[in-house]
C-alpha atoms as a PDB file:
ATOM      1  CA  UNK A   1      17.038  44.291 -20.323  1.00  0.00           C
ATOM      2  CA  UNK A   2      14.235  44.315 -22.794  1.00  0.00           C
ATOM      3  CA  UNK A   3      11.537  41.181 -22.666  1.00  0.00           C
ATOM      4  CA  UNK A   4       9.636  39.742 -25.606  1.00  0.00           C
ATOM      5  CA  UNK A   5       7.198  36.992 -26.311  1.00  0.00           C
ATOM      6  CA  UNK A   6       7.238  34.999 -29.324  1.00  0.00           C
ATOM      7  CA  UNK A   7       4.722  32.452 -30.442  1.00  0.00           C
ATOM      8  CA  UNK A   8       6.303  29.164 -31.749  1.00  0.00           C
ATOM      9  CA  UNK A   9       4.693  26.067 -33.265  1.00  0.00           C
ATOM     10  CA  UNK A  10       5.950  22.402 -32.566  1.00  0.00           C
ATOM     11  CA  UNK A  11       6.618  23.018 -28.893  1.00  0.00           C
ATOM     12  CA  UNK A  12       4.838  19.668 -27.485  1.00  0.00           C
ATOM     13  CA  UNK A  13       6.931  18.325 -24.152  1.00  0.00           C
ATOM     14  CA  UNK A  14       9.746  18.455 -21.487  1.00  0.00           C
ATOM     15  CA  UNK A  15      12.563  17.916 -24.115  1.00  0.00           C
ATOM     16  CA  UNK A  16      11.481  21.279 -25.675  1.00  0.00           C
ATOM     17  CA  UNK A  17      11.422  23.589 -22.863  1.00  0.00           C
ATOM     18  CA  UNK A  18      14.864  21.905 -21.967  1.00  0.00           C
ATOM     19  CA  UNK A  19      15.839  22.434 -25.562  1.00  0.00           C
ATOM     20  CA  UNK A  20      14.914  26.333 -26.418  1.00  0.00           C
ATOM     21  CA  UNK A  21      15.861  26.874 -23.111  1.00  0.00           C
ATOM     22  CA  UNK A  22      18.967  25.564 -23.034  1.00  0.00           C
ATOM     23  CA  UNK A  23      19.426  27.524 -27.111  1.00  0.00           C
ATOM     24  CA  UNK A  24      18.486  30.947 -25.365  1.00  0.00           C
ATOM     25  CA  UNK A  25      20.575  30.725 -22.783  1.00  0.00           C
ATOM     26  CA  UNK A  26      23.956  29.671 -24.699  1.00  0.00           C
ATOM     27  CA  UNK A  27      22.992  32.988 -26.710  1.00  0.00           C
ATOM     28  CA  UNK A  28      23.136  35.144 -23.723  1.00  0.00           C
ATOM     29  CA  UNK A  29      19.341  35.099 -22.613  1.00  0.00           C
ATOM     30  CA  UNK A  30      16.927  33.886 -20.652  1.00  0.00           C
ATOM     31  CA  UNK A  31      13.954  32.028 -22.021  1.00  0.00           C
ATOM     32  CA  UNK A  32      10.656  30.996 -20.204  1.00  0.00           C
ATOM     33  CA  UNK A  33       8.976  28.601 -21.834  1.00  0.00           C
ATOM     34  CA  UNK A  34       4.472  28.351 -21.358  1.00  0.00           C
ATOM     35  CA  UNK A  35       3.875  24.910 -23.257  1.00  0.00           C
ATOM     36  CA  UNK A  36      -0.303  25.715 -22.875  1.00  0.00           C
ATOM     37  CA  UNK A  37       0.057  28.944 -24.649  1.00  0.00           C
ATOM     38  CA  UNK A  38       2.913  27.598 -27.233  1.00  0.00           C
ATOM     39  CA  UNK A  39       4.840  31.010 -25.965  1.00  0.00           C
ATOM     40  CA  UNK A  40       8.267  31.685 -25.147  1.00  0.00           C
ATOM     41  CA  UNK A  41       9.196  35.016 -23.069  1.00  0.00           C
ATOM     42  CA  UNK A  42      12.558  36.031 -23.628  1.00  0.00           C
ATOM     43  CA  UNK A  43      14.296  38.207 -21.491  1.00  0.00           C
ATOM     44  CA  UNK A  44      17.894  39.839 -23.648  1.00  0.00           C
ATOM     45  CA  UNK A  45      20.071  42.558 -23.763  1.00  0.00           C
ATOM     46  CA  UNK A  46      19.155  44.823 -26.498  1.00  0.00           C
ATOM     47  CA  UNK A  47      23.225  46.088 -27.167  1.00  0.00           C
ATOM     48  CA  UNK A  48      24.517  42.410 -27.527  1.00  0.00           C
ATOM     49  CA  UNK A  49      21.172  40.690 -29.042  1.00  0.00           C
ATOM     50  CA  UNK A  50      18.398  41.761 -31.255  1.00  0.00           C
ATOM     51  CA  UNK A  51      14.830  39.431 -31.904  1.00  0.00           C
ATOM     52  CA  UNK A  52      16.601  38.132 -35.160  1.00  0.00           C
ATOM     53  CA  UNK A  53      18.907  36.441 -33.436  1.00  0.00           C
ATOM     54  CA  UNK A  54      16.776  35.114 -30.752  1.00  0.00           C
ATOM     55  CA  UNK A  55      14.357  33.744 -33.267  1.00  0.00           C
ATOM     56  CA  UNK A  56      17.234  31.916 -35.237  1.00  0.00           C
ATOM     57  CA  UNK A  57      18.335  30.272 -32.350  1.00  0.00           C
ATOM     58  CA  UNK A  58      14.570  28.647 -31.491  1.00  0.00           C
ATOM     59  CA  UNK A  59      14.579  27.523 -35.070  1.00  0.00           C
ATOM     60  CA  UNK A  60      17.988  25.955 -34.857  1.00  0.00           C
ATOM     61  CA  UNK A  61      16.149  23.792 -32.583  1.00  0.00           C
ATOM     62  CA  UNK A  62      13.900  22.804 -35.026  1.00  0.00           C
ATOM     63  CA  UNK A  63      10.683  24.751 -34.234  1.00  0.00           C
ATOM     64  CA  UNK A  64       8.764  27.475 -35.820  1.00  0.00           C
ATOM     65  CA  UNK A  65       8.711  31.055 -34.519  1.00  0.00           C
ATOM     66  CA  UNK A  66       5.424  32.542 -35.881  1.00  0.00           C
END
């Protein structure tokens, strides 16, 4: 299992944590989301995901991965 940490932009409440959460975890992986630092820490497996694919589902949600 590999772990990254992306900075995204619009991440404001509950509902979002809930949401990307929720997005990372239909995809296969686990997402931790730290509101304060507008960071999410994604733990995946590197032979059935890649960061391209994490990053498209946080956007699907409607927020900006920087």
């Amino acid at each position: 299992m590999l772990q990254v940490t992306l900075k995204v932009e619009g991440m404001s409440c509950n509902h979002c944590v809930v949401s990307i959460e929720g997005a990372l975890k239909q995809i296969g992986s686990k997402g931790k989301v730290d509101l304060a630092n507008d960071t999410v820490t994604v733990e995946y497996d590197e032979k059935k995901l890649a960061v391209e694919q994490i990053k498209e589902a946080i956007e699907d949600q409607g927020y900006d991965v920087l």
